[in-house]
C-alpha atoms as a PDB file:
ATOM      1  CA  UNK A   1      -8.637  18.573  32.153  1.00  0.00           C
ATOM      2  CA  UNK A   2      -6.498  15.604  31.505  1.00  0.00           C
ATOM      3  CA  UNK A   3      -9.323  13.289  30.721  1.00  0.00           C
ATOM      4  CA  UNK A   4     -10.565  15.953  28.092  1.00  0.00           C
ATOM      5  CA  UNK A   5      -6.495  16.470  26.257  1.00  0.00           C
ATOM      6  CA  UNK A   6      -6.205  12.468  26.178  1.00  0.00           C
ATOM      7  CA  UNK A   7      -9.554  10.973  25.609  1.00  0.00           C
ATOM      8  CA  UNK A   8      -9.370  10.513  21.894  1.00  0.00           C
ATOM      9  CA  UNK A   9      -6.400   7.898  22.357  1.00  0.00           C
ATOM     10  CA  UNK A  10      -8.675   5.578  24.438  1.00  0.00           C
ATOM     11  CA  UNK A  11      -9.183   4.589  20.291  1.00  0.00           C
ATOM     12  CA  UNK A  12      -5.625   3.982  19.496  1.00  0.00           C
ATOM     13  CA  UNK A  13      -3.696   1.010  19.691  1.00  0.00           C
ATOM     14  CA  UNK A  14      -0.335   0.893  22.234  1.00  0.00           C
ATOM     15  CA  UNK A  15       1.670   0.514  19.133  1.00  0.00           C
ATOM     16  CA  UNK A  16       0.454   3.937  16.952  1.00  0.00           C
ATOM     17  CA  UNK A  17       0.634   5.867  20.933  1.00  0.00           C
ATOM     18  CA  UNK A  18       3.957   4.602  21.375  1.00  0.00           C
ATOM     19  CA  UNK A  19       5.088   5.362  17.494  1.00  0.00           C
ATOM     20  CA  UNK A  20       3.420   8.977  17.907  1.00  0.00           C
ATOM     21  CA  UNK A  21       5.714   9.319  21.020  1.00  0.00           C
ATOM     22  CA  UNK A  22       8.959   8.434  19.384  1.00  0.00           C
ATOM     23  CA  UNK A  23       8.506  10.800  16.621  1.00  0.00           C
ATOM     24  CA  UNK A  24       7.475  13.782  19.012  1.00  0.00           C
ATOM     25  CA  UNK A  25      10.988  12.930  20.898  1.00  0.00           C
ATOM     26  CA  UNK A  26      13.101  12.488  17.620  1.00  0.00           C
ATOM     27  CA  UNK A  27      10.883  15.778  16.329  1.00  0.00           C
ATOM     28  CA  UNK A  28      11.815  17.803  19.612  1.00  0.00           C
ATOM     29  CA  UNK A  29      15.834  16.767  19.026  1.00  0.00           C
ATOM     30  CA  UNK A  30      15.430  17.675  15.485  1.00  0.00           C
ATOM     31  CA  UNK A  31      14.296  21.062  16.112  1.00  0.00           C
ATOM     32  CA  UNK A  32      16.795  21.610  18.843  1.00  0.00           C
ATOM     33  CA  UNK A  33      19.704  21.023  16.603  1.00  0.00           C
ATOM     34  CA  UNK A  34      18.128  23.355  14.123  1.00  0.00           C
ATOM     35  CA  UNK A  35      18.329  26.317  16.412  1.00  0.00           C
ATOM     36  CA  UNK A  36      22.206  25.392  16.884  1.00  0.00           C
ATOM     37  CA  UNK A  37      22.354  25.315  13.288  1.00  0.00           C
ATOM     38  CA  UNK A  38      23.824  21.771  13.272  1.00  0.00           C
ATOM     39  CA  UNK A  39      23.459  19.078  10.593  1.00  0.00           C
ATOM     40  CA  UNK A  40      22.039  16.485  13.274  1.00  0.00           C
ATOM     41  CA  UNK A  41      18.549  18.627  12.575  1.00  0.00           C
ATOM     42  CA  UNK A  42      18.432  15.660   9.504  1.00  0.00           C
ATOM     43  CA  UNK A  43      18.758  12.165  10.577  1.00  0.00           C
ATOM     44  CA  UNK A  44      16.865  12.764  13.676  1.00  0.00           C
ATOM     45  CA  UNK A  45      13.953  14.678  11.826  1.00  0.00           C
ATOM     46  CA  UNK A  46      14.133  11.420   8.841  1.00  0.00           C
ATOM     47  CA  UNK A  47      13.330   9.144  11.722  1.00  0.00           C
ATOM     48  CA  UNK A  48      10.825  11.700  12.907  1.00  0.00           C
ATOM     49  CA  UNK A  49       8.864  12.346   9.498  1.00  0.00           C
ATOM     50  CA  UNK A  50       9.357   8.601   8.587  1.00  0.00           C
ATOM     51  CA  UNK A  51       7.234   7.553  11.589  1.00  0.00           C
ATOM     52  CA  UNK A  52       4.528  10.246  11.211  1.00  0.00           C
ATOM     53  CA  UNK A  53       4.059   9.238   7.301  1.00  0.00           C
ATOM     54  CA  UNK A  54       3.032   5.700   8.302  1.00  0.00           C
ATOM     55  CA  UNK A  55       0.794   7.038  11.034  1.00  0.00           C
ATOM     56  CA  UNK A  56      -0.807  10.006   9.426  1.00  0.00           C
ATOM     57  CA  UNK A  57      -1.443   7.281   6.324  1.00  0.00           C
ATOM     58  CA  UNK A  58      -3.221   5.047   9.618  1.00  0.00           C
ATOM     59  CA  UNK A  59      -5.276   8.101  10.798  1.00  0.00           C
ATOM     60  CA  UNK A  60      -6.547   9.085   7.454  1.00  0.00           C
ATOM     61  CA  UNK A  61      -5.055  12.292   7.120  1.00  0.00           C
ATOM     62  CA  UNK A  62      -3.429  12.635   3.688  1.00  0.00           C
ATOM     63  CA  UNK A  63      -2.450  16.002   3.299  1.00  0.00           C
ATOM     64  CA  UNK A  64      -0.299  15.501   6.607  1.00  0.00           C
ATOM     65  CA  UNK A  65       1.355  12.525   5.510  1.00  0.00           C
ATOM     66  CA  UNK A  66       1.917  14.263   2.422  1.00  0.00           C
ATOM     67  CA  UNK A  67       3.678  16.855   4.445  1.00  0.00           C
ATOM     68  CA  UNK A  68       5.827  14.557   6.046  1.00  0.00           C
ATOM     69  CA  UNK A  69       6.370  12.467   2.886  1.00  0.00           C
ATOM     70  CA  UNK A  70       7.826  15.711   1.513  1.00  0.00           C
ATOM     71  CA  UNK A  71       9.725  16.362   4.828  1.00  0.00           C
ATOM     72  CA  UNK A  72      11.412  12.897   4.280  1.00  0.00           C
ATOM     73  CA  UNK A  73      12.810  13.553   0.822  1.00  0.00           C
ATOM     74  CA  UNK A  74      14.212  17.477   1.761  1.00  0.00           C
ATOM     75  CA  UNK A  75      15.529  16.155   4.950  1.00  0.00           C
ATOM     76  CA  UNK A  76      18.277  14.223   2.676  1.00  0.00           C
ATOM     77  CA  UNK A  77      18.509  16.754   0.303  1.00  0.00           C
ATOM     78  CA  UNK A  78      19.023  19.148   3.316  1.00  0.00           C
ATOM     79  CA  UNK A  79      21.664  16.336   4.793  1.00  0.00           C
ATOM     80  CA  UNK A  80      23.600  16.753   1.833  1.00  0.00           C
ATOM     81  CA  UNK A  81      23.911  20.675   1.912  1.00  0.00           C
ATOM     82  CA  UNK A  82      24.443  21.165   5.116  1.00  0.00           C
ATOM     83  CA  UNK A  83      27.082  18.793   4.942  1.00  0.00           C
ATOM     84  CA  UNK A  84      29.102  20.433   1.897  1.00  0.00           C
ATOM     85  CA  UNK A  85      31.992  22.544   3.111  1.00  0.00           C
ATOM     86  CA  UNK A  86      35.171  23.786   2.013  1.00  0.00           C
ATOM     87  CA  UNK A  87      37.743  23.896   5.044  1.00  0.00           C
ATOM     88  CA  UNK A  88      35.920  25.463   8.054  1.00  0.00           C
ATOM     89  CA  UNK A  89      33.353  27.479   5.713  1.00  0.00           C
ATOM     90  CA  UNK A  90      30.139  26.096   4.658  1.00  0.00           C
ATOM     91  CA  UNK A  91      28.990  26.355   1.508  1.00  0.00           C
ATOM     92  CA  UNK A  92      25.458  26.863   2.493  1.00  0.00           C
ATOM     93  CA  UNK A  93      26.032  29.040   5.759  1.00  0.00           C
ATOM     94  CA  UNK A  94      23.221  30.993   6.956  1.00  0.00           C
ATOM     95  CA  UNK A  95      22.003  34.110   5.395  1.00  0.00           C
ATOM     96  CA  UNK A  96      18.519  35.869   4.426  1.00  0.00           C
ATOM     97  CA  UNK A  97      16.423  35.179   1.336  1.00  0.00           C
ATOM     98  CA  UNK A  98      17.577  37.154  -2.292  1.00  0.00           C
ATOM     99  CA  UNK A  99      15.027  38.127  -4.927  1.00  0.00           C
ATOM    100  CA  UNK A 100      15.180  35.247  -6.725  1.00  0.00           C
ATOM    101  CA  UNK A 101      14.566  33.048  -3.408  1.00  0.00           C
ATOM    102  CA  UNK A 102      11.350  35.374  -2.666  1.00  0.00           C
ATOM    103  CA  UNK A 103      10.297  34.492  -6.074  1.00  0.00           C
ATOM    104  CA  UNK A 104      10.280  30.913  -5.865  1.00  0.00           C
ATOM    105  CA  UNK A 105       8.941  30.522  -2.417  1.00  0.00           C
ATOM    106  CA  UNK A 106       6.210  32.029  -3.689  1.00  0.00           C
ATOM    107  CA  UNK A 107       6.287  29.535  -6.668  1.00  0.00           C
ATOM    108  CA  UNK A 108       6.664  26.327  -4.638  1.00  0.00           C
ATOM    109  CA  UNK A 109       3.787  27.636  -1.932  1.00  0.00           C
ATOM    110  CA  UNK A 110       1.372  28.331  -4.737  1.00  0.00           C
ATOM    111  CA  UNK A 111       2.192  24.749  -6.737  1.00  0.00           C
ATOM    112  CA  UNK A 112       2.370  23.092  -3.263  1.00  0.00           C
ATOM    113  CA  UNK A 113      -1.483  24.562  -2.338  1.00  0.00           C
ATOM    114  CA  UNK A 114      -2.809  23.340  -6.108  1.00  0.00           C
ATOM    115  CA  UNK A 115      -0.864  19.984  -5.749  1.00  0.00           C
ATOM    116  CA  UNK A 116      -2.995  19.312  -2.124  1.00  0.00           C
ATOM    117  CA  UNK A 117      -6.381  21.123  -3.868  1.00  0.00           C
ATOM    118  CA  UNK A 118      -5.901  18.095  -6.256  1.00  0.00           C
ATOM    119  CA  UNK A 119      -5.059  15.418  -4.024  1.00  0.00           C
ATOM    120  CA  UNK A 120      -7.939  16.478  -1.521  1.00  0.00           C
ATOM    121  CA  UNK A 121     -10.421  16.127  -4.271  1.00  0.00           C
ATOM    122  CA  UNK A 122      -9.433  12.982  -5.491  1.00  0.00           C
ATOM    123  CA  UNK A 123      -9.799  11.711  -1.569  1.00  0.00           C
ATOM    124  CA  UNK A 124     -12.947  13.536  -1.268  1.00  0.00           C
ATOM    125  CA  UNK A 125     -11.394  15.234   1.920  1.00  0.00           C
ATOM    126  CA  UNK A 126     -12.681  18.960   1.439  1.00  0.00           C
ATOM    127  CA  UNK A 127     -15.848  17.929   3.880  1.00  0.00           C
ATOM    128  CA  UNK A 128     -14.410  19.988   6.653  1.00  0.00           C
ATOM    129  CA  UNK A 129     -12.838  23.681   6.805  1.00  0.00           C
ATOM    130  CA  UNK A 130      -9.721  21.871   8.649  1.00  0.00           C
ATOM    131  CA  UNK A 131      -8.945  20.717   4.961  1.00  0.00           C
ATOM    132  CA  UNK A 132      -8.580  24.241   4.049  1.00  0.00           C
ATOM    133  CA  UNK A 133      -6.436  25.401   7.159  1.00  0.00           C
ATOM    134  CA  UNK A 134      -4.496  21.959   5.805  1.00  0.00           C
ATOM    135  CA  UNK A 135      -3.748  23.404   2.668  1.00  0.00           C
ATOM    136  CA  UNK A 136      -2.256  26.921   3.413  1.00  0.00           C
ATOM    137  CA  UNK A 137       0.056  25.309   6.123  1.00  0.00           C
ATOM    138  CA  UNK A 138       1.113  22.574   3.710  1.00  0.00           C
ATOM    139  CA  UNK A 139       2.331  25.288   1.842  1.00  0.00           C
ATOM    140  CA  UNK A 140       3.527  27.214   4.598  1.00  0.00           C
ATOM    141  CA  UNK A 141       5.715  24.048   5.770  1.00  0.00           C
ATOM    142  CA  UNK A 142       7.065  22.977   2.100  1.00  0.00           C
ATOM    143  CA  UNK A 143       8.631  26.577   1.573  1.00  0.00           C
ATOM    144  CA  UNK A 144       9.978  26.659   4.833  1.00  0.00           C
ATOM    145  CA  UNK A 145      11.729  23.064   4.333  1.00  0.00           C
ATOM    146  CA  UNK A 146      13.205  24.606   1.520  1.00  0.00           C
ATOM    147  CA  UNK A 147      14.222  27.500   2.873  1.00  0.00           C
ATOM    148  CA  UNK A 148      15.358  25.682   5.779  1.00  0.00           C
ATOM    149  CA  UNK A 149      17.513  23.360   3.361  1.00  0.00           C
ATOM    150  CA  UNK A 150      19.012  26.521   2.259  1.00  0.00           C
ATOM    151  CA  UNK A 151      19.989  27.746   5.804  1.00  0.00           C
ATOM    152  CA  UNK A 152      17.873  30.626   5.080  1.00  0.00           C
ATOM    153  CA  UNK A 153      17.016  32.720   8.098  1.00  0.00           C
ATOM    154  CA  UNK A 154      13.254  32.983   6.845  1.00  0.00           C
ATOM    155  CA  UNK A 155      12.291  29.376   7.528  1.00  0.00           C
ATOM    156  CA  UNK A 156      11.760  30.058  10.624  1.00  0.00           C
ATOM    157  CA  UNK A 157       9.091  33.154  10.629  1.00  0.00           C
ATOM    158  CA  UNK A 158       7.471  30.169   7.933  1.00  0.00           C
ATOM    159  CA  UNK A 159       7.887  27.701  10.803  1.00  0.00           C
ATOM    160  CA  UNK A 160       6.164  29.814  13.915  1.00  0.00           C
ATOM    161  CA  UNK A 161       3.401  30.286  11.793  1.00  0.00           C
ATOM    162  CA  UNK A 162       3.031  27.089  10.439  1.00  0.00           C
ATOM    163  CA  UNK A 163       3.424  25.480  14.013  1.00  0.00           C
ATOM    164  CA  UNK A 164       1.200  28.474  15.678  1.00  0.00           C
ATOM    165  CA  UNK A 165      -2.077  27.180  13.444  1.00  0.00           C
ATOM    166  CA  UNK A 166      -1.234  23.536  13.792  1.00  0.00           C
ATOM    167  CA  UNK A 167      -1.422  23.898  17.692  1.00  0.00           C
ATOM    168  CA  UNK A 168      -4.904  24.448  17.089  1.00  0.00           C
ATOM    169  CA  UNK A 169      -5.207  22.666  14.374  1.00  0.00           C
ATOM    170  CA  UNK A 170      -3.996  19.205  15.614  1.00  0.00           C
ATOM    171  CA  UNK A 171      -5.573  19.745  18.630  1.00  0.00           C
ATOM    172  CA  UNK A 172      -9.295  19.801  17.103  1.00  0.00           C
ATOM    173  CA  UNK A 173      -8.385  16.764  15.327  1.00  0.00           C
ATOM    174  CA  UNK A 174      -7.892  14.513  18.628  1.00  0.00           C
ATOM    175  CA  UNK A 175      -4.042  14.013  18.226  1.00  0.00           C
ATOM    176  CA  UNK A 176      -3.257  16.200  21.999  1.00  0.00           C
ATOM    177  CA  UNK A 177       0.125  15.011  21.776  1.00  0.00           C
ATOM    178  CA  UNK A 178       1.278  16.034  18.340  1.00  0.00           C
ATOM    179  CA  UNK A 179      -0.319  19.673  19.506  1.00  0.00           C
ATOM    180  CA  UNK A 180       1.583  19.916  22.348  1.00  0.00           C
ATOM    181  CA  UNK A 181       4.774  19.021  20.221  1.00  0.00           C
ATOM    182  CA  UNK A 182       4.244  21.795  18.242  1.00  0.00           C
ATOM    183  CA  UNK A 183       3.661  24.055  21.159  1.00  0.00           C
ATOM    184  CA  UNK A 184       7.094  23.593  21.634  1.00  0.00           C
ATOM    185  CA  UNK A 185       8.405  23.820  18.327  1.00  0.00           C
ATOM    186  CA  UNK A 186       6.977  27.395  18.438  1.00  0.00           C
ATOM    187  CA  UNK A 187       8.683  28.340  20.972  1.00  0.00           C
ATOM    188  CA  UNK A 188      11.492  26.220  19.744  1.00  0.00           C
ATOM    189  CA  UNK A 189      11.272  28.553  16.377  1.00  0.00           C
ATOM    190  CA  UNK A 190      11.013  31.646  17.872  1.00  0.00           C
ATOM    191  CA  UNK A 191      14.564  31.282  19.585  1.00  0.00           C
ATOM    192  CA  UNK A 192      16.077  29.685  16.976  1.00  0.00           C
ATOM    193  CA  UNK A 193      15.101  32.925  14.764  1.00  0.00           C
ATOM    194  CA  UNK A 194      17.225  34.925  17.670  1.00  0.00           C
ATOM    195  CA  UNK A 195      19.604  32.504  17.694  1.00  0.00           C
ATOM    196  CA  UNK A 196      20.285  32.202  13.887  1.00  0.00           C
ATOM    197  CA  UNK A 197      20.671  36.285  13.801  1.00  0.00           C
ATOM    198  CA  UNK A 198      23.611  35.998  15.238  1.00  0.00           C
ATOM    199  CA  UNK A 199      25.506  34.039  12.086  1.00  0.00           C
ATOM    200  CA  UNK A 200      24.413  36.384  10.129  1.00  0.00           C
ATOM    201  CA  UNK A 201      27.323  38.656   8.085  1.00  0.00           C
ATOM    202  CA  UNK A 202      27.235  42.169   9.369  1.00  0.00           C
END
């Protein structure tokens, strides 16, 4: 059983296993202080991302590192709001998605799905349906960045299905470790969701 989860990284070099490691751990934190709604969730996650862009670029897989490119850039943004507040109140505090919000979730998925259609054919890398699973989760993972950004409580129900498909996902591409991370990040999410009910206004 173990032989079978860890026999693709006979391949990789000590350096990209031990990179791959340090960006599950930083990942794992990150996520953690998520669910406890604190604004830690960014610098560890930057280190996280940061790491997984150079070795997603090593592996090949574009529309990951793409994901994680994008991850990079909200993280600060997301740094930034979650540090503004007035007093003890936040400006950003947590609360559920308006209309508007709805509307351009829908907007950013849909662009974000057309801008990895593009980039996929200009790489050639629609030669397997894992490019397709790729696509809808990008855009499953760049609305719920935003929405996370936002402190909205609907990043998460994004997140556990996001991380629910990339189990499997990451898993059929060789990279055990990164599935097992996000194992835990759905179960991670699913807490957090219960956990981040409870800031809500009544």
């Amino acid at each position: 059983m173990f032989e079978t989860l860890f026999e693709p990284y006979q391949y990789y070099t000590a350096t990209d296993i031990a990179l791959e490691v340090t960006a599950i751990i930083f990942g794992l934190i990150s996520v953690f202080l998520a669910k406890k709604n604190h604004v830690g969730v960014y610098p560890t996650g930057l280190i996280s991302t940061i790491l997984y862009v150079y070795l997603l670029w090593q592996w090949g897989l574009v529309g990951d590192m793409l994901i994680n490119f994008y991850y990079s850039t909200m993280s600060i943004y997301g740094w930034i709001l979650w540090s503004k507040k007035h007093g003890e109140n936040y400006d950003f505090p947590i609360s559920k998605m308006n209309l508007s919000e709805i509307y351009k979730s829908i907007v950013i998925f849909l662009l974000t799905c057309g801008f990895v259609i593009v980039i996929y054919n200009l790489f050639n890398k629609f030669t397997n349906w894992t490019a397709y699973v790729d696509t809808f989760t990008t855009g499953i993972f760049f609305v719920g960045m935003w929405l996370m950004a936002k402190r909205k409580i609907e990043n998460w129900i994004l997140w556990i299905v996001g991380d629910f498909i990339s189990i499997l996902l990451y898993y059929y591409k060789g990279y055990t470790l990164t599935s097992i991370q996000y194992l835990v990040f759905t179960i991670i999410a699913i807490y957090a969701y219960k956990e981040w009910k409870k800031y809500l206004p009544l």
